[in-house]
Each structure stands twice: as structure tokens, then as C-alpha cells.
Protein backbone atom coordinates (compact mmCIF):
# COMPACT_ATOMS: atom_id res chain seq x y z
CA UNK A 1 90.75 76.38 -25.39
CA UNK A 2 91.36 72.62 -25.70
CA UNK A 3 90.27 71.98 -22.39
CA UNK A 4 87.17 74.03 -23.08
CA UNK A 5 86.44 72.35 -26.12
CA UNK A 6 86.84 68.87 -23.86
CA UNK A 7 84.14 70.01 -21.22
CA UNK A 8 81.97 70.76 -23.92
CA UNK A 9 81.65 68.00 -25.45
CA UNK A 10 81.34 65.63 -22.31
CA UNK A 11 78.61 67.81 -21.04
CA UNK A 12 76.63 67.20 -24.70
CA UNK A 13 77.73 63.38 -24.71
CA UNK A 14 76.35 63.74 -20.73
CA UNK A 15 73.54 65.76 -22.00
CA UNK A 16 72.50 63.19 -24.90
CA UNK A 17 73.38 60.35 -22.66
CA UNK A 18 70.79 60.87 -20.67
CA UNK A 19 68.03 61.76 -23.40
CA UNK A 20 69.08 58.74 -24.77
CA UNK A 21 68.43 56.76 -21.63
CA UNK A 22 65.50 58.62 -20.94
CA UNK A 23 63.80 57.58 -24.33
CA UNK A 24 65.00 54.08 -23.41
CA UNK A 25 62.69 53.74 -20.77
CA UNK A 26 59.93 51.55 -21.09
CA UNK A 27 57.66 53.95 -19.25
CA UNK A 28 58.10 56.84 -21.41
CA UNK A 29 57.85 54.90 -24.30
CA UNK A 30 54.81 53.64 -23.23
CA UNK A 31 53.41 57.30 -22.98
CA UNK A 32 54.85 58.66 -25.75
CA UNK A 33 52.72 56.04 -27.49
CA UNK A 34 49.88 56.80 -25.29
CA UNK A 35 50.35 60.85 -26.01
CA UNK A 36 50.62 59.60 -30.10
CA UNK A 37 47.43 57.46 -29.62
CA UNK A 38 45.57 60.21 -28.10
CA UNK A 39 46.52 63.34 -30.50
CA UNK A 40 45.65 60.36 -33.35
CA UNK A 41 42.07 60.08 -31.92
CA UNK A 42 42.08 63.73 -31.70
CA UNK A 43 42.09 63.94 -35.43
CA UNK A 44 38.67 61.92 -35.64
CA UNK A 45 35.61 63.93 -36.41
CA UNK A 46 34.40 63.40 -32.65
CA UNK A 47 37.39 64.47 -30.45
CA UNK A 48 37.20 68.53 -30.79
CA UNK A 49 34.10 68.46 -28.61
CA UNK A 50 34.88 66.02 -26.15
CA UNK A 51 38.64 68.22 -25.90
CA UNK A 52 36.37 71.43 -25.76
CA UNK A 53 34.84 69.96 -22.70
CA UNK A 54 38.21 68.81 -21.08
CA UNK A 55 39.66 72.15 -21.36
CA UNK A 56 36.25 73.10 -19.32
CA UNK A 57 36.82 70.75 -16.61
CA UNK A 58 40.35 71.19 -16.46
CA UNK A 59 40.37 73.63 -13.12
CA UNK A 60 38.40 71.66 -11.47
CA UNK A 61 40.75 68.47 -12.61
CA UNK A 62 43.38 70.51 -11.02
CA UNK A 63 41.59 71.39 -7.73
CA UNK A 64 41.29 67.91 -7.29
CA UNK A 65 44.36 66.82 -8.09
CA UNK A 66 45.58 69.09 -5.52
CA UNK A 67 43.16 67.74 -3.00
CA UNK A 68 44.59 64.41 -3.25
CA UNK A 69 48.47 65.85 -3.16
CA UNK A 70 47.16 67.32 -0.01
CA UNK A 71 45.85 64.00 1.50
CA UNK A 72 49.75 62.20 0.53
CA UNK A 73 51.85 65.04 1.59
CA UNK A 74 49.65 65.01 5.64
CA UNK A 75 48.83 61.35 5.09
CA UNK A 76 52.94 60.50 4.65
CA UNK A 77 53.23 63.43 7.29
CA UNK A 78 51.48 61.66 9.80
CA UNK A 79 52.53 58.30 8.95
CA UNK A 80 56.18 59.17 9.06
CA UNK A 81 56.03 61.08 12.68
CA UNK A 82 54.00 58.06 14.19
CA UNK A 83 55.95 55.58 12.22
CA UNK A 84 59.61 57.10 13.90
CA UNK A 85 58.15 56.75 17.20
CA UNK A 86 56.78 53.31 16.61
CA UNK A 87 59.95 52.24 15.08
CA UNK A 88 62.71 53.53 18.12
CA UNK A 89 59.95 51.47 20.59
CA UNK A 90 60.19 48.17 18.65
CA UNK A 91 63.96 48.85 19.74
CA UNK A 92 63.48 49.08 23.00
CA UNK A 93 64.82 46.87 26.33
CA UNK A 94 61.15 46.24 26.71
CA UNK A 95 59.91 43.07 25.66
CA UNK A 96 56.06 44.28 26.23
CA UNK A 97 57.22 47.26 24.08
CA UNK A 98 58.55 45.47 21.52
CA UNK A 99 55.55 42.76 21.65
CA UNK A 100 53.30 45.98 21.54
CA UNK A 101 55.07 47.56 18.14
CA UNK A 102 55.28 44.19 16.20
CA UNK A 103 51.37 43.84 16.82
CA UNK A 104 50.86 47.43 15.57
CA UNK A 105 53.08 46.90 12.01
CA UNK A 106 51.76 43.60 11.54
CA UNK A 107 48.33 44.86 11.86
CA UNK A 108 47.92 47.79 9.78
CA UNK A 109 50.88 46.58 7.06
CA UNK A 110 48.63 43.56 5.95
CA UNK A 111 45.22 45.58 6.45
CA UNK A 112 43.54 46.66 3.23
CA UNK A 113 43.77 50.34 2.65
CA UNK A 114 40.24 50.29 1.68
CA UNK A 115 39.13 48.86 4.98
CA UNK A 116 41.45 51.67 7.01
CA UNK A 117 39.74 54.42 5.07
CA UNK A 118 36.20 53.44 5.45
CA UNK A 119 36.92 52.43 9.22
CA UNK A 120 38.31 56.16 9.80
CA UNK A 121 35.43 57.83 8.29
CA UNK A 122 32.82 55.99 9.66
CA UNK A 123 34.91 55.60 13.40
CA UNK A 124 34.91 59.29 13.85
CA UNK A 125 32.24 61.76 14.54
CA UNK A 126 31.02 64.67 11.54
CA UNK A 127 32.12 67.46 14.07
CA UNK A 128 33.92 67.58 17.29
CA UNK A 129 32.73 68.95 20.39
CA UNK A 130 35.52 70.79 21.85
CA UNK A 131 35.10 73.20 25.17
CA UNK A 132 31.32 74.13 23.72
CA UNK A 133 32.67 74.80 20.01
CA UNK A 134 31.02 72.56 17.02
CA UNK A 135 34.56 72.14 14.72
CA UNK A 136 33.90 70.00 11.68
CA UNK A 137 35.53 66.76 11.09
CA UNK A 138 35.62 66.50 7.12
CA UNK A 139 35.46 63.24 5.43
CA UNK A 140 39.38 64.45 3.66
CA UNK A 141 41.19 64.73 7.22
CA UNK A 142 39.90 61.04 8.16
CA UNK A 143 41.57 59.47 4.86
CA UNK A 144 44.32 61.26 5.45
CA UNK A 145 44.49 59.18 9.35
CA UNK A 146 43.11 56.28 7.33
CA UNK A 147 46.05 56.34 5.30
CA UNK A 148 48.59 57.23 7.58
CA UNK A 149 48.14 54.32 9.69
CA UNK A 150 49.72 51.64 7.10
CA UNK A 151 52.28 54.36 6.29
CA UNK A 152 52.91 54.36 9.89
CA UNK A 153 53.44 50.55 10.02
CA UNK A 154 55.64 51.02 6.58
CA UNK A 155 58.07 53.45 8.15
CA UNK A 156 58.55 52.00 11.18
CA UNK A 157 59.61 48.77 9.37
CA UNK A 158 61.95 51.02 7.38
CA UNK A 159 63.14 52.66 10.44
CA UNK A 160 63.26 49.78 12.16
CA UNK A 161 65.86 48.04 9.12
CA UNK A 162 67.90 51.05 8.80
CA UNK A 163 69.29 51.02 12.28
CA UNK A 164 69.67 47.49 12.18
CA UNK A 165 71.41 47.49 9.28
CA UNK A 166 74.57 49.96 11.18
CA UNK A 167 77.37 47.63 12.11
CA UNK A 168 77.56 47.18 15.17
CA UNK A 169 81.18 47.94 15.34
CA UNK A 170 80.24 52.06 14.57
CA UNK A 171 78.24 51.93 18.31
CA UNK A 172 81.42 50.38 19.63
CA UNK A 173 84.06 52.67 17.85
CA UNK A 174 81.76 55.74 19.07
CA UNK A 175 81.67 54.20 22.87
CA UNK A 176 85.14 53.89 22.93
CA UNK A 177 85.81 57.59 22.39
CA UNK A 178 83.34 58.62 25.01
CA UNK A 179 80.21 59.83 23.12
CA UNK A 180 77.16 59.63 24.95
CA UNK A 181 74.33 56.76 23.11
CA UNK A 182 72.37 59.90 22.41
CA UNK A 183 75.44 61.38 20.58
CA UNK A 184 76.12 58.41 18.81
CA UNK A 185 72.56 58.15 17.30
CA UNK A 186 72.42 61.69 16.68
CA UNK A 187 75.86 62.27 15.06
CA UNK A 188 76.90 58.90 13.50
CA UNK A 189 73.60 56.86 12.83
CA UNK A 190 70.82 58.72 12.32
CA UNK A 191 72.81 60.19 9.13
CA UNK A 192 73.21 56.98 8.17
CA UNK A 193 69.55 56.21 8.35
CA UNK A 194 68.41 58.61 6.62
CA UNK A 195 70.07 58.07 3.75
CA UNK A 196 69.31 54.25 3.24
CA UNK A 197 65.69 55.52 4.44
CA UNK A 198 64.91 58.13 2.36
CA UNK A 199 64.36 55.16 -1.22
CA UNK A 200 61.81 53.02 0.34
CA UNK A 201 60.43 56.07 1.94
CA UNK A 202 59.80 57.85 -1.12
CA UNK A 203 58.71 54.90 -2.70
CA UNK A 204 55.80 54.30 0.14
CA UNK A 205 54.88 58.18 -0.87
CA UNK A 206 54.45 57.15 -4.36
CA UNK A 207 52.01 54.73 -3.19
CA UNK A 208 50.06 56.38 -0.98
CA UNK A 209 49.86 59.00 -3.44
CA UNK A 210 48.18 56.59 -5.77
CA UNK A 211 45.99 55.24 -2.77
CA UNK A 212 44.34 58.64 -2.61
CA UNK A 213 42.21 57.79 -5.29
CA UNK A 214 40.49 56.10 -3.15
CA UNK A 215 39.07 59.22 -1.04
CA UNK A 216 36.42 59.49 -3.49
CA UNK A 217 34.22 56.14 -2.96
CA UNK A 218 33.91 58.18 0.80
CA UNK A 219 32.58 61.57 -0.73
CA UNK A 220 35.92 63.61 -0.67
CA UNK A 221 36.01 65.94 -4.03
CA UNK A 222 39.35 65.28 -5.37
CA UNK A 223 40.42 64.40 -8.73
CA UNK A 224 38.69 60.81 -9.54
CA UNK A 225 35.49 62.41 -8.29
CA UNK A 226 35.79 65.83 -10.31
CA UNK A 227 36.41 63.07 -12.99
CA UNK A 228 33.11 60.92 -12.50
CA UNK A 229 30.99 64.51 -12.10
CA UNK A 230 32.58 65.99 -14.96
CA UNK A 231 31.83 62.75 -17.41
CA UNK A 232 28.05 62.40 -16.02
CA UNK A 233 27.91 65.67 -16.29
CA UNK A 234 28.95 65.93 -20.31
CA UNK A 235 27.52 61.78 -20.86
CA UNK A 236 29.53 61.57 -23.78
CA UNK A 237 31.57 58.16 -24.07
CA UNK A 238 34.86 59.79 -26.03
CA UNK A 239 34.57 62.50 -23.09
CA UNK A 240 34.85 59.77 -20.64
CA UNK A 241 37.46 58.51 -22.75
CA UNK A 242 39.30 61.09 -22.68
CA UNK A 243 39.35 62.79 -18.79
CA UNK A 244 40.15 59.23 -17.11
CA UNK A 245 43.52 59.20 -19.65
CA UNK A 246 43.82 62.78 -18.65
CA UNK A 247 43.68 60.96 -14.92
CA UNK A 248 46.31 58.60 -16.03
CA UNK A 249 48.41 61.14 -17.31
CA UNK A 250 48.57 63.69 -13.84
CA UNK A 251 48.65 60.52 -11.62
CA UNK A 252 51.42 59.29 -13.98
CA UNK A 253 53.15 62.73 -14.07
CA UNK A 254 53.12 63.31 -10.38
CA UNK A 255 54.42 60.12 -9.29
CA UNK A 256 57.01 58.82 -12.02
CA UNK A 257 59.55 61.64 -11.39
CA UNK A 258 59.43 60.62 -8.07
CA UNK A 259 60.28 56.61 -8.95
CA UNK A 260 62.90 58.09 -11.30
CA UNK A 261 64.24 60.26 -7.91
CA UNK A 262 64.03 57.06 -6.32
CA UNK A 263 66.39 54.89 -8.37
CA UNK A 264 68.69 57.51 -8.49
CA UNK A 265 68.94 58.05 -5.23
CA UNK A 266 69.37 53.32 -4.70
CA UNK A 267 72.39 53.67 -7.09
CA UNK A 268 73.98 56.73 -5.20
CA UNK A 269 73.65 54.80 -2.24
CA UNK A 270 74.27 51.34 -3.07
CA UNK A 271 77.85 51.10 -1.68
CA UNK A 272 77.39 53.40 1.63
């Protein structure tokens, strides 16, 4: 019963620990505030309309929000395939290889995002003409290359880091008992890797999450531009108010659980 009693109450002081910490954070306070501001301005003699309209528009906020968690989810898809395979070659024996793969991440790490996404959609055709067949080439698939290309550059740096940061010694140890190189990447590092990877590779989703919003200065319908049709649509200035917070807010919610995943996972790791 004691030791019952003892479990208890470490899994309350656990429990309120972490409210506690939770509330701490600057973040949340600063949208707590923001949430307290808004239902405030809610109040006024203005806001019911402007909320009726919101609660209008909110499927088609959704829809679009889900468009642009589509573009990440390929876009970091796409970056992190190209970016493996781009990393393992700036490894390689080959100095024209390596010379190759340091042009590549130096290029499209320092290009503007903006620039990549206008360069896809304008670089490649409307449709594609494949074996007689017309297929359509929408304007969503090309941001997703456009920004998959830096997050190609990104994870191959990451990649690139990780194994370098495996003592040397580990490759040695692992020779010395007769695995094969492709047995001691497979077994011993590439765990390794992943693990001191998966931080700054979550963090690089969080930001091409947030670069998304950018698909809508090429036509793509996702949230920011169900956001501008909704609020020239309704041309009411506390309805414009109000939908880009709402942005705000789902970016916000999206992305911060993910940053909060992310520290987590930096202190778990810090001493492996």
C-alpha cells in the first residue's frame, strides 16, 4: 500500500512537473495571451460576424492546410532519399565525387527557397508527354522538387556529420572481429546515425513545413491562398484579422509539437 501510495504521488509530482514546465514556456505563454487577446476581441460588437464567416471558411482552411502538409511530408520525402545518396558520395575515395557533392550542398543550401520554387515551376513543362499520353504536371508537385532540393543539400550535410562524428576506433574494433565494411555500417553505425540524425532532421521538416507557404505566390491552393480568397472574398478588415491569426495558430500548432519532439529527443541523446 505504501509503495502504491509512493508511485502515486511521483506520477502527480511527474504529472504537474511537466504542466508546470509546459506553462513555463515562453511559447505557450505567448499564445495563451494570443488565444486571451483574441476571445477579448471576440467580445466587441464586430467579432460575431467576422467568427460566423471563419467557421464558413474553415473546411476549406483545412483542405489547405492539408495541401501544404502534403507538399512537407513528399518535399522532406524527396529531399531525404536524394540527400542520403548525396551524402554517402561526398564520402567517397573519389575526389571528383566528392568535388561533385560539395558543389551540389553548397549550391542549393545558400540558394533562396523562393528562387528554387519559382525556378521548378517555371523549368518544367504543364504536362508531360509520355509514350503518346498527355499526364499533367501540377504547379504543387514542382514545389514539392523545388523544396526538396535545399532539403536535399540539408540532409546530406547532416548525413554527412553524423558519420563523421563515429570514432573512428568503432570501424577498427568492428574490423578486428571480421565484419565486412557493409556490416559495420549496417549494424554498428548507421544506428548510430540515425539517432544523432533524426534532431536536425526534424528540425529541417519544421522548416520546410513553414516554407510551404510559399506555394501560393505560384498558384497552388493551399492554406495562405484559401486565406487571401476567403478575406477578398468576405472584404471585411476584422475578418482578415481574424483568418491570418487562425493561419498563425495551425502553422503554430502543426509545427511546435514537433520543436518540442525535437528538444526532447537533443537531451535524450546528448551523452550517446
Amino acid at each position: 500500500m505504501a509503495n502504491e501510495l509512493v508511485l502515486n504521488g511521483a506520477a502527480a509530482h511527474r504529472a504537474g512537473g511537466g504542466w508546470r514546465a509546459l506553462l513555463r514556456d515562453p511559447w505557450v505563454v505567448l499564445l495563451l495571451a494570443l488565444v486571451a487577446l483574441g476571445v477579448a476581441w471576440a467580445l466587441t460588437d464586430s467579432a460575431p460576424a467576422a467568427v460566423r464567416h471563419l467557421w464558413h471558411w474553415s473546411p476549406a482552411l483545412l483542405r489547405g492546410l492539408g495541401m501544404n502538409v502534403q507538399i512537407s511530408v513528399l518535399a522532406m520525402a524527396l529531399g531525404t532519399a536524394a540527400g542520403l545518396v548525396v551524402g554517402a558520395l561526398s564520402l567517397s575515395p573519389s575526389a571528383l565525387l566528392r568535388r561533385l557533392t560539395r558543389t551540389y550542398v553548397l549550391a542549393f543550401r545558400n540558394a533562396p527557397i523562393l528562387v528554387l520554387v519559382y525556378f521548378t515551376t517555371y523549368v518544367f513543362p504543364f504536362e508531360l508527354n509520355l509514350g503518346g499520353w498527355n499526364l499533367p504536371f501540377p504547379d504543387w508537385i514542382k514545389v514539392v522538387i523545388g523544396l526538396g532540393l535545399p532539403a536535399s543539400a540539408n540532409v546530406a550535410e547532416i548525413f554527412r556529420g553524423a558519420i563523421q562524428s563515429i570514432p573512428e576506433a568503432q570501424w577498427e574494433a568492428a574490423q578486428s572481429l571480421a565484419f565486412r565494411r557493409a556490416q559495420i555500417f549496417r549494424m554498428i553505425v548507421l544506428p548510430q546515425c540515425v539517432r544523432r540524425m533524426l534532431p536536425s532532421w526534424m528540425n529541417l521538416y519544421a522548416s520546410i513545413t513553414m516554407s510551404t507557404s510559399l506555394a501560393s505566390l505560384v498558384g497552388v491552393h493551399d492554406l495562405v491562398d484559401t486565406a487571401t480568397v476567403a478575406s477578398n472574398t468576405v472584404a471585411r478588415s476584422d475578418f482578415t484579422i481574424l483568418v491570418y491569426f487562425t493561419l498563425l495558430a495551425l502553422f503554430f500548432a502543426y509545427c511546435y509539437p514537433i520543436a518540442r519532439w525535437t528538444r526532447h529527443l537533443e537531451r535524450r541523446y546528448a551523452h550517446h
